[in-house]
Protein backbone atom coordinates (compact mmCIF):
# COMPACT_ATOMS: atom_id res chain seq x y z
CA UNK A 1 16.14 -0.50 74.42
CA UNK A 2 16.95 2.26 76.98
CA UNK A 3 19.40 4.82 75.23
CA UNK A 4 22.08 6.83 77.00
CA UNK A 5 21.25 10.49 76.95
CA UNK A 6 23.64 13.47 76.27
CA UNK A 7 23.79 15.68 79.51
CA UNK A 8 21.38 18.12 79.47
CA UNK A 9 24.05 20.90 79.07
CA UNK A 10 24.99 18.96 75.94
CA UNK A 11 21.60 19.37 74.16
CA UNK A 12 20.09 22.19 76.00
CA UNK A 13 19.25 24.33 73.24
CA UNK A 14 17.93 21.88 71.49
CA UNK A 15 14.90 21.26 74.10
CA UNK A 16 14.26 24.77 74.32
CA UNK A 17 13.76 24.78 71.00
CA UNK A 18 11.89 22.12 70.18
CA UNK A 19 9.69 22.70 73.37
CA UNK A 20 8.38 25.76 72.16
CA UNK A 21 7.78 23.60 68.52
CA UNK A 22 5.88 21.64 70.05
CA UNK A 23 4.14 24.64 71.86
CA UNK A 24 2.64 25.57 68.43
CA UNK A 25 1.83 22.16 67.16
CA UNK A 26 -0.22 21.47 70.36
CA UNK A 27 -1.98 24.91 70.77
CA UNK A 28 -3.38 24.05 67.01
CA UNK A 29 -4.80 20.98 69.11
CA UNK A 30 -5.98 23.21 71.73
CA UNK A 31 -7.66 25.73 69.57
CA UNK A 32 -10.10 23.23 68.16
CA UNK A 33 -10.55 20.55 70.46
CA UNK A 34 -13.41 21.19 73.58
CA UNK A 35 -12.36 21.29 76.87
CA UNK A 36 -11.55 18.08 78.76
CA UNK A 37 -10.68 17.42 82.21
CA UNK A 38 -7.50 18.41 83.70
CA UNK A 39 -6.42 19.76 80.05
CA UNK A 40 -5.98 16.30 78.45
CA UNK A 41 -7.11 17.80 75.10
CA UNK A 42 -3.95 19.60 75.00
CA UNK A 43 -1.38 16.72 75.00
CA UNK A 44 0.78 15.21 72.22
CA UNK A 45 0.85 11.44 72.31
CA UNK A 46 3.94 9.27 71.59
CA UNK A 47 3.56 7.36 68.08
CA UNK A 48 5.81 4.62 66.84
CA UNK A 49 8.02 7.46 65.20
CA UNK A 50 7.68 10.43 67.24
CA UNK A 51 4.87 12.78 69.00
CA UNK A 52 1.72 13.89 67.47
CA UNK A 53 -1.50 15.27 67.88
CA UNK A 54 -3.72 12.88 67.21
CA UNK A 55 -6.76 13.25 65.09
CA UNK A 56 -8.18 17.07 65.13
CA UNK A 57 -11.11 17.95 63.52
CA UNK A 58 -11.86 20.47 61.70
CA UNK A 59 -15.08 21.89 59.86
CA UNK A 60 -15.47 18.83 57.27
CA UNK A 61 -11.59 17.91 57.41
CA UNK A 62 -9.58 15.63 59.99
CA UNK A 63 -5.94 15.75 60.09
CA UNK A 64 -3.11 15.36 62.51
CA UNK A 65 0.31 16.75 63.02
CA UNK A 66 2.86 14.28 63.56
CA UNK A 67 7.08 15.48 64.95
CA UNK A 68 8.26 12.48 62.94
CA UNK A 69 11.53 12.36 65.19
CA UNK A 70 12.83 9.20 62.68
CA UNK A 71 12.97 10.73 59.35
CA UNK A 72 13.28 14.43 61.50
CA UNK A 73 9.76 15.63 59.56
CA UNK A 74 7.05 18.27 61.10
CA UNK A 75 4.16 16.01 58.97
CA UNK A 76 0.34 16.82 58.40
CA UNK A 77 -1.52 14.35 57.66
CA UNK A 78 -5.42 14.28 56.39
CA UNK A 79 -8.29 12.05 55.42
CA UNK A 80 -9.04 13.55 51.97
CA UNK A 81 -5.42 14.74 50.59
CA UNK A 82 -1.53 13.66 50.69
CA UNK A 83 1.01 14.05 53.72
CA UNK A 84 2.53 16.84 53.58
CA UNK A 85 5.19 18.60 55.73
CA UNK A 86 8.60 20.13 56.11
CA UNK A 87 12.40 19.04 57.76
CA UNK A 88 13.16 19.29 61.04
CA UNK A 89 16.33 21.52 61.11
CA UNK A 90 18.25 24.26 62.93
CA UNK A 91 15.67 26.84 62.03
CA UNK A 92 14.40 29.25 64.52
CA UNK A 93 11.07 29.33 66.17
CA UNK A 94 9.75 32.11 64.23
CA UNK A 95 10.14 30.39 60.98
CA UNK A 96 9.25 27.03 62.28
CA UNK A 97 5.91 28.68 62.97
CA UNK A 98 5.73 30.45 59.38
CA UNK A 99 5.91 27.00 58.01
CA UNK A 100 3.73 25.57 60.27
CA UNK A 101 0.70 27.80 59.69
CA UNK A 102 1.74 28.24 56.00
CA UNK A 103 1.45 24.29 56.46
CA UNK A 104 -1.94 24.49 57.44
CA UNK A 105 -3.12 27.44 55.35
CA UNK A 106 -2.67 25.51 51.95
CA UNK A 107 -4.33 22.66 53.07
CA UNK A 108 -7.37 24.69 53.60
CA UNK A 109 -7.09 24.63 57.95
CA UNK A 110 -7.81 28.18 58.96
CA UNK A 111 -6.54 28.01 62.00
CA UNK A 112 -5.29 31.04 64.77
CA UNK A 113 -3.24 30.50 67.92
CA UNK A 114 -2.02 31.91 71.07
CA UNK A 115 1.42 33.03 70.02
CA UNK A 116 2.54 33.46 73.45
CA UNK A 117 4.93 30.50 74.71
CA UNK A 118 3.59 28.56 77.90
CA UNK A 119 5.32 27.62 81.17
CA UNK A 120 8.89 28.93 79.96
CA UNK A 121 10.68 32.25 81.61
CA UNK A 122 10.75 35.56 79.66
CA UNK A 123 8.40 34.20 76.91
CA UNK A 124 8.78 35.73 73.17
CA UNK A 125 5.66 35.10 70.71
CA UNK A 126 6.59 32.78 68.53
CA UNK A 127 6.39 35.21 65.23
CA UNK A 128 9.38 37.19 67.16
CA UNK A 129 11.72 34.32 68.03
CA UNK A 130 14.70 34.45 66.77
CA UNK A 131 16.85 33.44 69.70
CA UNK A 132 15.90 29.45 69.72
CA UNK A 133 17.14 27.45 66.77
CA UNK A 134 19.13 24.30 67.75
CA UNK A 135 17.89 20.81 66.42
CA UNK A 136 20.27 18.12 67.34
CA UNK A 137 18.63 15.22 65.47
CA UNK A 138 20.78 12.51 67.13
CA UNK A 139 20.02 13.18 70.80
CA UNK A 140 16.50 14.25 69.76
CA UNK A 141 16.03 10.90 68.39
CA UNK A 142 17.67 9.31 71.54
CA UNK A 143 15.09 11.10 73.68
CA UNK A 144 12.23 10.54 71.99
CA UNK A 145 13.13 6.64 71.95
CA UNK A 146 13.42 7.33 75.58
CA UNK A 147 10.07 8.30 75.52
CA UNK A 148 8.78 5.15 74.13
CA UNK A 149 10.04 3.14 76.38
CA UNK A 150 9.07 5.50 79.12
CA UNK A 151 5.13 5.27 77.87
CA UNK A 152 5.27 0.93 77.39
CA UNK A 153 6.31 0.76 81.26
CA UNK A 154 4.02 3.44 81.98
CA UNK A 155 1.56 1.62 80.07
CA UNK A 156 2.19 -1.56 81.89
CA UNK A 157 1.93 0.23 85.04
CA UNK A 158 -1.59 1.57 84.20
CA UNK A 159 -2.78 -1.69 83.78
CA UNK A 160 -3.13 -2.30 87.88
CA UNK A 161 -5.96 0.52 88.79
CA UNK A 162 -8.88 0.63 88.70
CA UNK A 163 -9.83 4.18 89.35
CA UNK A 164 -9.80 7.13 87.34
CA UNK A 165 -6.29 7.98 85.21
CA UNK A 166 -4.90 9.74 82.52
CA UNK A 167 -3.52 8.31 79.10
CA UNK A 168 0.19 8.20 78.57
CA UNK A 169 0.15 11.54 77.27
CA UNK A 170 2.85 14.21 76.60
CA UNK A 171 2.16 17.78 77.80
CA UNK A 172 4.38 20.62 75.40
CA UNK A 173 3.91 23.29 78.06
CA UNK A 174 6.20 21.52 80.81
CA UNK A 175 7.94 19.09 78.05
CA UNK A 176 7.26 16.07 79.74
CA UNK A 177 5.90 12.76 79.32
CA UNK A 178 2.93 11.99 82.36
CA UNK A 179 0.29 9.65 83.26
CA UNK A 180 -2.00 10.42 86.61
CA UNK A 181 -4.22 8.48 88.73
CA UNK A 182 -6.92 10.18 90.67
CA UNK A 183 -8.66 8.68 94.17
CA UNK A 184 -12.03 10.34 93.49
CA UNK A 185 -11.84 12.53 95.80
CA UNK A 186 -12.01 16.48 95.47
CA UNK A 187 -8.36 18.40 96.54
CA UNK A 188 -8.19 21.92 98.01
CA UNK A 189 -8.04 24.66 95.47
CA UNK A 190 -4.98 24.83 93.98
CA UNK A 191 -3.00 28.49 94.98
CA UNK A 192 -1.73 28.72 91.17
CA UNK A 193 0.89 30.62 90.66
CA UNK A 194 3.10 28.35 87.88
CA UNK A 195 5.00 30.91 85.56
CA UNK A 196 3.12 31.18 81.99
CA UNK A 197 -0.01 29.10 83.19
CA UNK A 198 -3.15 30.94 83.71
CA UNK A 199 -4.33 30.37 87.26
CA UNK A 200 -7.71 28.72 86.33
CA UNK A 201 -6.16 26.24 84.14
CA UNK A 202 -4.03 25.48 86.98
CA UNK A 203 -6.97 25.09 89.59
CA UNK A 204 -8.79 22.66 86.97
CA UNK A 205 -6.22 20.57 86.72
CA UNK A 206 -5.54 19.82 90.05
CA UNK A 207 -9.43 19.31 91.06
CA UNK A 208 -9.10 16.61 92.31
CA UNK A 209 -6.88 14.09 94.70
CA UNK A 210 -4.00 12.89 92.96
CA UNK A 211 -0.66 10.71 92.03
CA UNK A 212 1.11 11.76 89.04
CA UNK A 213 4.07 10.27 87.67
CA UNK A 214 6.08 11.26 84.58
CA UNK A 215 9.42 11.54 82.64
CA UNK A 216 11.40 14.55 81.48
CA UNK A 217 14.59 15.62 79.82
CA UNK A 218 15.96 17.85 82.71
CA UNK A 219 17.06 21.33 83.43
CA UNK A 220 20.01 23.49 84.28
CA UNK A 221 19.70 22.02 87.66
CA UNK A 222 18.69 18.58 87.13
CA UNK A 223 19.87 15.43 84.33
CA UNK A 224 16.85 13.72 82.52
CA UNK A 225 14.98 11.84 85.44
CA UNK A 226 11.37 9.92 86.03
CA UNK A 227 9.25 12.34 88.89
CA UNK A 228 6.47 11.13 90.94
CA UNK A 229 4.38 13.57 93.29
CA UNK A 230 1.16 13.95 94.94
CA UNK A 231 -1.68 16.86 95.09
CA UNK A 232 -1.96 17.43 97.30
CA UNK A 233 0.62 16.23 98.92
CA UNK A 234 0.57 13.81 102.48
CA UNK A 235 2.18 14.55 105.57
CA UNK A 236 5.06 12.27 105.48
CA UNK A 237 5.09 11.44 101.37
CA UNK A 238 9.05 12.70 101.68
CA UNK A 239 9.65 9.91 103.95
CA UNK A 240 7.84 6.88 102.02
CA UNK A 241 9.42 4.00 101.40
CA UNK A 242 10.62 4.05 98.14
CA UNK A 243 13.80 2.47 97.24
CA UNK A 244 17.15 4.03 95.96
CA UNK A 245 19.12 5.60 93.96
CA UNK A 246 15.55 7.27 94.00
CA UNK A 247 15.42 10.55 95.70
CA UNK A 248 13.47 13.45 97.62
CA UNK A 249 14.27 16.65 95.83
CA UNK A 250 13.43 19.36 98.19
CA UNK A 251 13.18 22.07 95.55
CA UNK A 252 10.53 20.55 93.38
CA UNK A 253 8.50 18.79 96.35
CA UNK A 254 8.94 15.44 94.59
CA UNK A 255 10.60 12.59 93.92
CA UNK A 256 13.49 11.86 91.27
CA UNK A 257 14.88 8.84 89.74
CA UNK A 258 17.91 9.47 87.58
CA UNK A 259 17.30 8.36 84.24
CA UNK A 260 20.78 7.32 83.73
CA UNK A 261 20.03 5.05 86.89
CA UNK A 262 17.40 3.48 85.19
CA UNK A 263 19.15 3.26 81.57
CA UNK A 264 22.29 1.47 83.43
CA UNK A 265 20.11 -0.98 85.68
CA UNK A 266 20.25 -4.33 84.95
CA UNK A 267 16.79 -4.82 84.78
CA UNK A 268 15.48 -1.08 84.19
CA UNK A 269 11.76 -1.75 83.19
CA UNK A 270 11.97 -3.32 86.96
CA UNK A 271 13.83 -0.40 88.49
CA UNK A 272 11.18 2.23 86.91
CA UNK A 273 7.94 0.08 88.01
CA UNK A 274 9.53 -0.29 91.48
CA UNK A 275 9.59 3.84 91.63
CA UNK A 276 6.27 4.20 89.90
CA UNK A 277 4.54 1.42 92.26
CA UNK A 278 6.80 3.15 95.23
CA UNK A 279 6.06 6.47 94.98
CA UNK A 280 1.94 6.00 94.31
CA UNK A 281 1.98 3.56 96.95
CA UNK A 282 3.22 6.06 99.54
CA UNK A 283 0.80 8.81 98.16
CA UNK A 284 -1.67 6.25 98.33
CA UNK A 285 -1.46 5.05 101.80
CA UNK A 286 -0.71 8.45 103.25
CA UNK A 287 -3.48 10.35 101.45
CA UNK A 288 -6.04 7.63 102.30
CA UNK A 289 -6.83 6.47 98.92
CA UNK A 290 -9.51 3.62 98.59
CA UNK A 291 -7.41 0.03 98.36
CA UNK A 292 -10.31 -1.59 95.94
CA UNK A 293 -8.69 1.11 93.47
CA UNK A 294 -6.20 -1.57 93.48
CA UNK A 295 -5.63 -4.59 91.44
CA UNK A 296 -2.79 -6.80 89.92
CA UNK A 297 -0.76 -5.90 86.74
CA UNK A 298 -2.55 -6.79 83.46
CA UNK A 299 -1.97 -9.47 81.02
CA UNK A 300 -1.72 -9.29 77.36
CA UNK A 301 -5.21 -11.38 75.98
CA UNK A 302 -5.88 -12.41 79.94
CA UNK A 303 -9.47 -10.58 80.95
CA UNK A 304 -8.75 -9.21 83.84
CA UNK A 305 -10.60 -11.54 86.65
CA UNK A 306 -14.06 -9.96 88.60
């Protein structure tokens, strides 16, 4: 159920590509969907077959885009016609976004986005990207089924608060899988500052007192790995008793658990609810959150008791 994943030096090119894909998919999202807290209109959600938008609407027309990462298909789908789409190949990110608005365009979706990538360094608009054209269908399958699993324990893990949190969602800017909790309480303004990310999206976002867990493929300096931090976050939060092989990373401000430590566990759905329950537990306690947020793990067709 939990696949091995190439190292990220393996596949590299291929999630810089396919990031800024899924840049242009979800700004179609964000173009016609009204604001929502802490940008959660912007996210792609995980499907049984890959990441999509979910419904947008449109004038008179609903549709969604769908990265089918099974049969390797960029699909649109809609209410009142056929699916249509195109294959998900090494093409670069300039024609992938020809396609995609040509896509949209014959189904009658007038549609116009940013074309300026998000949260990556040295950004190119889309129209003039050339440079990023690596698909490798194998490991992008492997990652996405990474994913899944990733959102069912994160899912299960939901189930025992009863504050404020975020869906399972999947942001395209950062390229990660997240879900937050919030303790209701306001946070200091955030200073901004995040490469690509407009400074009062930023401050929105991080409104409020928070724990935010999530899962991502890596970077040049790190191997795929689950994250958990806090905003802001507690004196002490480094030093919180969470178990190994999970770790502080100093850089990010965080903590990491290796996703090839969870993938070889013997029980990894246990080793990644430990880290989750771990890491909010420490933000938790050190940031003062209210314990009647609190309440046991939920049951499938058990009401939850009041």
């Amino acid at each position: 159920m939990w696949p091995p994943l190439p190292r990220f030096g393996a596949w590299a090119d291929t999630v810089r590509t396919v990031q800024l894909w899924t840049q242009i998919v979800g700004k179609v999202r964000l173009t016609l969907t009204p604001w929502l807290n802490h940008s959660w209109h912007v996210a792609l959600y995980p499907t049984a077959r890959g990441l999509s938008t979910g419904p947008v609407f449109h004038v008179e027309q609903t549709f969604e885009l769908e990265f089918d990462f099974v049969a390797h298909r960029l699909v649109l789908r809609r209410a009142d016609g056929p699916d249509t789409g195109f294959a998900l190949a090494p093409i670069s990110v300039a024609e992938f976004y020809r396609r995609t608005m040509a896509l949209l365009a014959d189904a009658g979706i007038a549609v116009v986005i940013d074309a300026l990538p998000n949260e990556v360094p040295e950004p190119v608009a889309f129209p003039d990207d050339e440079a990023h054209r690596s698909y490798d269908a194998a490991a992008m399958h492997d990652f996405w089924w990474a994913v899944m699993q990733a959102t069912r324990v994160f899912g299960q893990f939901r189930t025992n608060f009863l504050g404020k949190a975020s869906p399972v969602h999947f942001f395209w800017g950062s390229f990660d899988l997240a879900a937050t909790r919030f303790s209701g309480h306001p946070a200091p303004c955030h200073p901004g500052g995040f490469p690509g990310l407009p400074d009062d999206v930023t401050v929105e976002a991080y409104s409020h007192q928070e724990s935010s867990a999530g899962f991502w493929p890596g970077d040049d300096a790190h191997e795929a790995a689950f994250y958990s931090y806090a905003y802001p976050s507690p004196d002490g939060f480094k030093g919180a008793a969470v178990p190994a092989p999970a770790f502080w990373d100093v850089k990010l401000g965080e903590w990491l658990l290796d996703y090839a430590a969870v993938q070889a566990a013997p029980d990894p759905d246990a080793m990644l609810l430990g880290f989750l329950e771990s890491t909010y537990r420490g933000a938790a306690t050190l940031g003062g959150w209210d314990p009647a947020l609190d309440c046991g793990l939920g049951a499938p067709g058990v009401p939850r008791p009041v």
